[in-house]
N, C-alpha and C. Protein backbone atom coordinates (compact mmCIF):
# COMPACT_ATOMS: atom_id res chain seq x y z
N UNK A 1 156.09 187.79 172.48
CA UNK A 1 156.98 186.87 171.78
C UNK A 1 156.16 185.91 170.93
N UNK A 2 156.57 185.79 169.79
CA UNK A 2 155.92 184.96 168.93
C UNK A 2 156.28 183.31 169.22
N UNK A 3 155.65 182.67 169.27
CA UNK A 3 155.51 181.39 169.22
C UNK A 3 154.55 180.43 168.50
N UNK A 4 155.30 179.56 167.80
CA UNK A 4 154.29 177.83 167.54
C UNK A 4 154.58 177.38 168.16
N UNK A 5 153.66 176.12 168.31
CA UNK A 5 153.89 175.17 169.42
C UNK A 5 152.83 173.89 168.58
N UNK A 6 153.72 172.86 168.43
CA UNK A 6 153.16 171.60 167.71
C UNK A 6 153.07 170.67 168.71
N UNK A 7 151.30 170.24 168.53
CA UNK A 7 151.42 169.07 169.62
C UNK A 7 150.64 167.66 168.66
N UNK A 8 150.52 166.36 169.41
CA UNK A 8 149.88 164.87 168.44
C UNK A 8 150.40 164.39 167.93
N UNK A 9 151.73 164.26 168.40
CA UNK A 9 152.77 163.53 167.53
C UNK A 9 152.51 162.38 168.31
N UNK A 10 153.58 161.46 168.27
CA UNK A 10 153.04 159.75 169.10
C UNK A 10 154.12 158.80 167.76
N UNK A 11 153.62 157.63 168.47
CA UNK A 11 153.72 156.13 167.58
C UNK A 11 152.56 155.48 167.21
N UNK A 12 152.28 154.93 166.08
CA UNK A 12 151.55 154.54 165.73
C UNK A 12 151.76 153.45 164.44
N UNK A 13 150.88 152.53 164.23
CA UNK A 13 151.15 151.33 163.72
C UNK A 13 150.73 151.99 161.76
N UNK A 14 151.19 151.02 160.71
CA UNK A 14 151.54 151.75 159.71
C UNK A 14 149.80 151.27 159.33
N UNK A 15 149.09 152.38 158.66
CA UNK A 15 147.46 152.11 158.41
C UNK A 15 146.81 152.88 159.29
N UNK A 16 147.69 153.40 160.54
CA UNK A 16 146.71 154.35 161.16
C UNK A 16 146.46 156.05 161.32
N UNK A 17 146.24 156.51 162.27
CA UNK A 17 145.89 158.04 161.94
C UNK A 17 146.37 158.87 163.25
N UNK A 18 146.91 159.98 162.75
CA UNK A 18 147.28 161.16 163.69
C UNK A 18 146.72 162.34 163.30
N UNK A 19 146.39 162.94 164.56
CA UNK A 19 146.09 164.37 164.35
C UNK A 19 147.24 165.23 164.53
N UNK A 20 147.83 166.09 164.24
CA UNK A 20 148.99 167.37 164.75
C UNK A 20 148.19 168.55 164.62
N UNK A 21 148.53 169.21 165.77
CA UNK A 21 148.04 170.64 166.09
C UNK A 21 149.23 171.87 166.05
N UNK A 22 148.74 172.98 166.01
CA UNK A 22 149.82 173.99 166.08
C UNK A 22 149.11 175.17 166.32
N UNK A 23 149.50 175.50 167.43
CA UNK A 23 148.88 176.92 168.24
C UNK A 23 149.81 177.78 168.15
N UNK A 24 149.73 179.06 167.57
CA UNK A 24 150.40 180.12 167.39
C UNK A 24 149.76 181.45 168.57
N UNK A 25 150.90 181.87 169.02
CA UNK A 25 150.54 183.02 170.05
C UNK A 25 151.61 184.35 169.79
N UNK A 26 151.57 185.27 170.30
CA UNK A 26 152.23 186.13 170.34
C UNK A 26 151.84 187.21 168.93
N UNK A 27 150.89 186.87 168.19
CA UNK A 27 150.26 188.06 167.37
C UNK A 27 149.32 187.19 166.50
N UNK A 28 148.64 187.90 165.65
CA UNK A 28 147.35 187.27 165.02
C UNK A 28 147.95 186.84 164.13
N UNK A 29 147.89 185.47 163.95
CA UNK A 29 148.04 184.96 162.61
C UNK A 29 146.94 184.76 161.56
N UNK A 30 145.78 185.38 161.26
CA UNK A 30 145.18 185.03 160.46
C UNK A 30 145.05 185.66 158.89
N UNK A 31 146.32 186.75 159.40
CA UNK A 31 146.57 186.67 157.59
C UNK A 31 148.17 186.32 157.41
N UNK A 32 148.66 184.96 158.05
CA UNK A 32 149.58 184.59 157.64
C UNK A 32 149.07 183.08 156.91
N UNK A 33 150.09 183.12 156.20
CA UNK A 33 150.01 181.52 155.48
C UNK A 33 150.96 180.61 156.39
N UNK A 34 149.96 179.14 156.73
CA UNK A 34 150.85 178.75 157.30
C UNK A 34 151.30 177.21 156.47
N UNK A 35 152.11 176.47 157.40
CA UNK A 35 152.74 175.46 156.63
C UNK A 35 153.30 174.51 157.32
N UNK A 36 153.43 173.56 157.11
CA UNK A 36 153.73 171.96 157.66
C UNK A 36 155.20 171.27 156.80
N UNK A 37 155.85 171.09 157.58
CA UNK A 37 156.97 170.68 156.79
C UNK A 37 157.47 169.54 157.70
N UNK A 38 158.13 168.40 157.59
CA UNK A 38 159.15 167.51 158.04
C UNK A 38 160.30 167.17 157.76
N UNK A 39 160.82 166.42 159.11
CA UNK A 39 162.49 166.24 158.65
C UNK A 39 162.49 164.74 159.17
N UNK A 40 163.10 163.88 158.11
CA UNK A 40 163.67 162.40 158.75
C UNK A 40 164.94 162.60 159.03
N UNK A 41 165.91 161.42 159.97
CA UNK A 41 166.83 161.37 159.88
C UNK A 41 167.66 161.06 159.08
N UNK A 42 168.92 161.89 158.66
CA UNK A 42 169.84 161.80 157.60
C UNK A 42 169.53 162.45 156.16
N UNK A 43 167.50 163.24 156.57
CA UNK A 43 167.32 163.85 155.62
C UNK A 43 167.07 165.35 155.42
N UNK A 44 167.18 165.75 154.29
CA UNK A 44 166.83 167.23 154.30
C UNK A 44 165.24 167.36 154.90
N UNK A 45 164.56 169.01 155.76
CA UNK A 45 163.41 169.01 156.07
C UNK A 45 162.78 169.28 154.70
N UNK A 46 161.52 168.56 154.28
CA UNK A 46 160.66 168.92 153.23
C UNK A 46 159.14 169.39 153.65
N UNK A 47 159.07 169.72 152.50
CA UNK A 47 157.49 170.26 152.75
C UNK A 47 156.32 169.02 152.70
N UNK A 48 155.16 169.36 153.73
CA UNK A 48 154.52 168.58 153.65
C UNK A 48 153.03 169.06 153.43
N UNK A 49 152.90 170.40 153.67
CA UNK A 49 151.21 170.80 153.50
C UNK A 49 151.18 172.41 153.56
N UNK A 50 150.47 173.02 153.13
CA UNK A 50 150.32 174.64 153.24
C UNK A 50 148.56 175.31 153.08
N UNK A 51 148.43 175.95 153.90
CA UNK A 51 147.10 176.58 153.90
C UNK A 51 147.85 178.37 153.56
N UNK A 52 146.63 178.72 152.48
CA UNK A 52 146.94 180.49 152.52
C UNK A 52 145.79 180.76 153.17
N UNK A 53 146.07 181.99 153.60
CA UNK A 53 145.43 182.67 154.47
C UNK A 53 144.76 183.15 153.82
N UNK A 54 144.65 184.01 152.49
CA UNK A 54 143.49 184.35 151.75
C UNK A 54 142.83 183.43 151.25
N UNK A 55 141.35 183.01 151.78
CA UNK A 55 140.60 181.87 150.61
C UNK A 55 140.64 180.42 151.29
N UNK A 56 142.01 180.30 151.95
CA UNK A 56 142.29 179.04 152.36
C UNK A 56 142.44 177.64 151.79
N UNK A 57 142.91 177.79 150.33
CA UNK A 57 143.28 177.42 149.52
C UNK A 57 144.74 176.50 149.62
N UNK A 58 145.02 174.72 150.03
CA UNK A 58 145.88 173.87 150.53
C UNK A 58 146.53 174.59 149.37
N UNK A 59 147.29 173.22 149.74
CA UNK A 59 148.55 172.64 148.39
C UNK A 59 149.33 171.55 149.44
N UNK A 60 149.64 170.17 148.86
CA UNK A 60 150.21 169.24 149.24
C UNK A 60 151.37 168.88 148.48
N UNK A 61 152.13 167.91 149.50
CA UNK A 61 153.47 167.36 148.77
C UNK A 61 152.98 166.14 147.94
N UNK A 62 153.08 165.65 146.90
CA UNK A 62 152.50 164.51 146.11
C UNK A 62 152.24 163.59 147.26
N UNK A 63 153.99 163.10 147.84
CA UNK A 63 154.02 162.08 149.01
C UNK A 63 152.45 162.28 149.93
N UNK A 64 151.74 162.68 150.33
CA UNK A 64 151.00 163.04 151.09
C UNK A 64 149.26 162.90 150.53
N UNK A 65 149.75 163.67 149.17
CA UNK A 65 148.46 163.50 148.76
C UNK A 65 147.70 162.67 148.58
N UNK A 66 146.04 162.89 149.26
CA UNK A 66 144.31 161.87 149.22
C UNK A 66 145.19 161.11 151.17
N UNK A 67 145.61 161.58 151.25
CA UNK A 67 146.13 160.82 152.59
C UNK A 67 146.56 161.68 154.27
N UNK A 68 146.49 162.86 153.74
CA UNK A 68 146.76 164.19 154.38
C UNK A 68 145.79 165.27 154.50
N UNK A 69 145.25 166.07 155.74
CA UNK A 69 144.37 167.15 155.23
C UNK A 69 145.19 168.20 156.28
N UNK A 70 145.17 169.67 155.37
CA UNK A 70 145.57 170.12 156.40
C UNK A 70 144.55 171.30 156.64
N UNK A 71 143.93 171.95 157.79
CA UNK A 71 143.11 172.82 158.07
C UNK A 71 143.50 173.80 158.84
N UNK A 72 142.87 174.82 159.16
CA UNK A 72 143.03 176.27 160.47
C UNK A 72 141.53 176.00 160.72
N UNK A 73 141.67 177.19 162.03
CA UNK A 73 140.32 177.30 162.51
C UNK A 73 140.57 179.17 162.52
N UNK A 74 139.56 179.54 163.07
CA UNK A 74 139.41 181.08 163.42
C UNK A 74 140.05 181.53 163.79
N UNK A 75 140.77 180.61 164.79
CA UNK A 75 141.66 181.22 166.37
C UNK A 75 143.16 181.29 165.76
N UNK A 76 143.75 180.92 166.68
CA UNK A 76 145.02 180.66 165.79
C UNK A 76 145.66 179.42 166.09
N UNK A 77 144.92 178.26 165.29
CA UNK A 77 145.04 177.04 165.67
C UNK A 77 145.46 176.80 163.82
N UNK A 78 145.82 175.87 163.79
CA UNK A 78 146.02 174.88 162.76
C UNK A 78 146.51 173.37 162.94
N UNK A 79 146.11 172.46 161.53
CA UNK A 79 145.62 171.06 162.18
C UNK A 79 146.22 170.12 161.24
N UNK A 80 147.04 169.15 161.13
CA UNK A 80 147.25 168.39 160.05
C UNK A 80 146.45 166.82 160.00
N UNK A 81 145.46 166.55 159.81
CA UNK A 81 145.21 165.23 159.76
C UNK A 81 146.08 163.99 159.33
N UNK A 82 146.58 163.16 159.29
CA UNK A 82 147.23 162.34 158.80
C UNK A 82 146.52 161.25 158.90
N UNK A 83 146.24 160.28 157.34
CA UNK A 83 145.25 158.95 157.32
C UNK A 83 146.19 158.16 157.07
N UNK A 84 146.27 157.06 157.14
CA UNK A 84 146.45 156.20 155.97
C UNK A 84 148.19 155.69 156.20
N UNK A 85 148.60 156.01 157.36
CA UNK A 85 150.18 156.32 157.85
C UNK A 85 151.07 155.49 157.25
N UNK A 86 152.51 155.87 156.50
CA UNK A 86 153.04 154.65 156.87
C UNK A 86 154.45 154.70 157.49
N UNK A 87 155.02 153.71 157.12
CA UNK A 87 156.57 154.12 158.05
C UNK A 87 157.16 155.28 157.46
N UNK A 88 157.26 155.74 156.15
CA UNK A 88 158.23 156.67 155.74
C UNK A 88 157.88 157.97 155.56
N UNK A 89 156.54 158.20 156.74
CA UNK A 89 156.21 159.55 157.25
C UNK A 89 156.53 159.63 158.19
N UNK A 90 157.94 158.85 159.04
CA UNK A 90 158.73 159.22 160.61
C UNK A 90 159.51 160.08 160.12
N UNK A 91 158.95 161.14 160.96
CA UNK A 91 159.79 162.74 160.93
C UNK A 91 159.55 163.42 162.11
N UNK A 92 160.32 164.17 161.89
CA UNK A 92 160.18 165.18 163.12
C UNK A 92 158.76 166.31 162.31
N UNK A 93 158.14 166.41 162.43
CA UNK A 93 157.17 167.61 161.91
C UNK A 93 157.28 168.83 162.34
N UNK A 94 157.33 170.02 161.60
CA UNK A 94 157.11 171.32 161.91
C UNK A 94 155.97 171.86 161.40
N UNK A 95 155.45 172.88 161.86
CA UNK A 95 154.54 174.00 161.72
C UNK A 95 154.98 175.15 161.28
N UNK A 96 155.14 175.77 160.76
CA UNK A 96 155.60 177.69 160.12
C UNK A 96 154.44 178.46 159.96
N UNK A 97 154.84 179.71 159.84
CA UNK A 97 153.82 180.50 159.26
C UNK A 97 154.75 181.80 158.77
N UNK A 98 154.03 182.48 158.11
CA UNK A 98 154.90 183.51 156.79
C UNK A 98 153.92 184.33 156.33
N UNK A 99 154.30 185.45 155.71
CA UNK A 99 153.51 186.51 154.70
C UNK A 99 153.87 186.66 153.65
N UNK A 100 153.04 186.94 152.70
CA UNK A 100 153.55 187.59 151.11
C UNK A 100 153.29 186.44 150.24
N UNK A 101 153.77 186.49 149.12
CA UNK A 101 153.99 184.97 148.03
C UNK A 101 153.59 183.58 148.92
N UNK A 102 152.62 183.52 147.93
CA UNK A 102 152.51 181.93 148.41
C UNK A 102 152.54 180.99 147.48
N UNK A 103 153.67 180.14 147.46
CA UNK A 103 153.39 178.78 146.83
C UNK A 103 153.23 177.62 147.89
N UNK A 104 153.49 177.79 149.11
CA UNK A 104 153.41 177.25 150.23
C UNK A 104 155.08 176.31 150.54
N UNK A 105 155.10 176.02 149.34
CA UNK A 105 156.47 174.93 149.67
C UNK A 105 157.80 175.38 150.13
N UNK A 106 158.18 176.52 149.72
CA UNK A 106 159.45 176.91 149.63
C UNK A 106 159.66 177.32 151.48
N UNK A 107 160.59 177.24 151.88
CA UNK A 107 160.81 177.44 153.29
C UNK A 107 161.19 179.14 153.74
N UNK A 108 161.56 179.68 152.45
CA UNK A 108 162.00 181.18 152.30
C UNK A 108 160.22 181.81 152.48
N UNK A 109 159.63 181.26 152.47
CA UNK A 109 158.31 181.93 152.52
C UNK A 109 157.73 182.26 154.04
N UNK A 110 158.77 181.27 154.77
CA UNK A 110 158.37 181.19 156.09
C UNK A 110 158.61 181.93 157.19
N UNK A 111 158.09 182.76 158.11
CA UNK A 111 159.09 183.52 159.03
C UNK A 111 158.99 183.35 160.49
N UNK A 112 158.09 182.14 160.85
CA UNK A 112 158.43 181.40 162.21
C UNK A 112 157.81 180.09 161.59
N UNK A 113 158.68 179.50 162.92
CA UNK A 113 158.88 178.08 163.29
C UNK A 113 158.72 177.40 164.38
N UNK A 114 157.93 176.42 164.57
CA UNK A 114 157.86 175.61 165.89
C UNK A 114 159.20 174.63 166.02
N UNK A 115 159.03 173.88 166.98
CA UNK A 115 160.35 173.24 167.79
C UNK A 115 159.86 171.69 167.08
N UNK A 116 158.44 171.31 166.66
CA UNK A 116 158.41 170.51 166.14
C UNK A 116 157.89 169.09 166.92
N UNK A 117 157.32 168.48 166.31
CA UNK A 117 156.46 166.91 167.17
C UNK A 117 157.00 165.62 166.51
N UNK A 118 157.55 164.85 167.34
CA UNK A 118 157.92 163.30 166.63
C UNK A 118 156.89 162.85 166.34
N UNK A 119 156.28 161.99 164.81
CA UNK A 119 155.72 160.96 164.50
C UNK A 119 156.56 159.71 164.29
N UNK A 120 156.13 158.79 164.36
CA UNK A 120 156.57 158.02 164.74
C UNK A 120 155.62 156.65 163.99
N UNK A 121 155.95 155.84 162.79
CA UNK A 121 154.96 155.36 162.06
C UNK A 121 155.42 153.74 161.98
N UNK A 122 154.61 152.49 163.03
CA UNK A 122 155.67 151.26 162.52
C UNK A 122 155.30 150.49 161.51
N UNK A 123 155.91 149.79 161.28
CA UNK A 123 155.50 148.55 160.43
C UNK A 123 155.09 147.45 160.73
């Protein structure tokens, strides 16, 4: 069975830093592209970060960008750094991963999904 699983979510004061993780099991992901997306309340989920699997080549949401890194490792881990926090990055965060076309953003690109990690950012 395929699974993500997002963990490093928390509260944290606005100026500071989170790590989010996302461990994928149930088949090799290392030629999938994966992807980071969030949802606030009352809002649509958007995109927030994408690694391709060929090259490993990001792409960020403006909102995010010089303030965000997102990485993989070998295994089938992937990592979102978050610097610089502020309140209106409280979302629920997800993890995806997908094959084929990559622009990273679009959610049709995606073909699993984690359950997702609260951040939690104050002022």
């Amino acid at each position: 069975q395929v699974q993500l699983v997002e963990s490093g979510g928390g509260l944290v004061q606005a100026g500071g830093s989170l790590r989010l993780s996302c461990a994928a099991s149930g088949r090799t992901f290392s030629r999938y592209n994966m992807g980071w997306f969030r949802q606030s309340p009352g809002k649509e989920r958007e995109f927030v970060a994408a690694i391709r699997w060929s090259g490993g080549s990001t792409t960020y949401a403006d909102s995010v960008k010089g303030r965000f890194t997102a990485s993989r490792d070998n295994a089938e881990n992937m990592y979102l750094q978050m610097n610089s926090l502020k309140p209106e990055d409280t979302a629920v965060y997800y993890c995806a991963a997908g094959w084929g076309a990559f622009s990273g953003s679009r959610e049709t690109e995606y073909h699993y999904w984690g359950q997702g990690t609260q951040v939690t950012v104050s002022s």
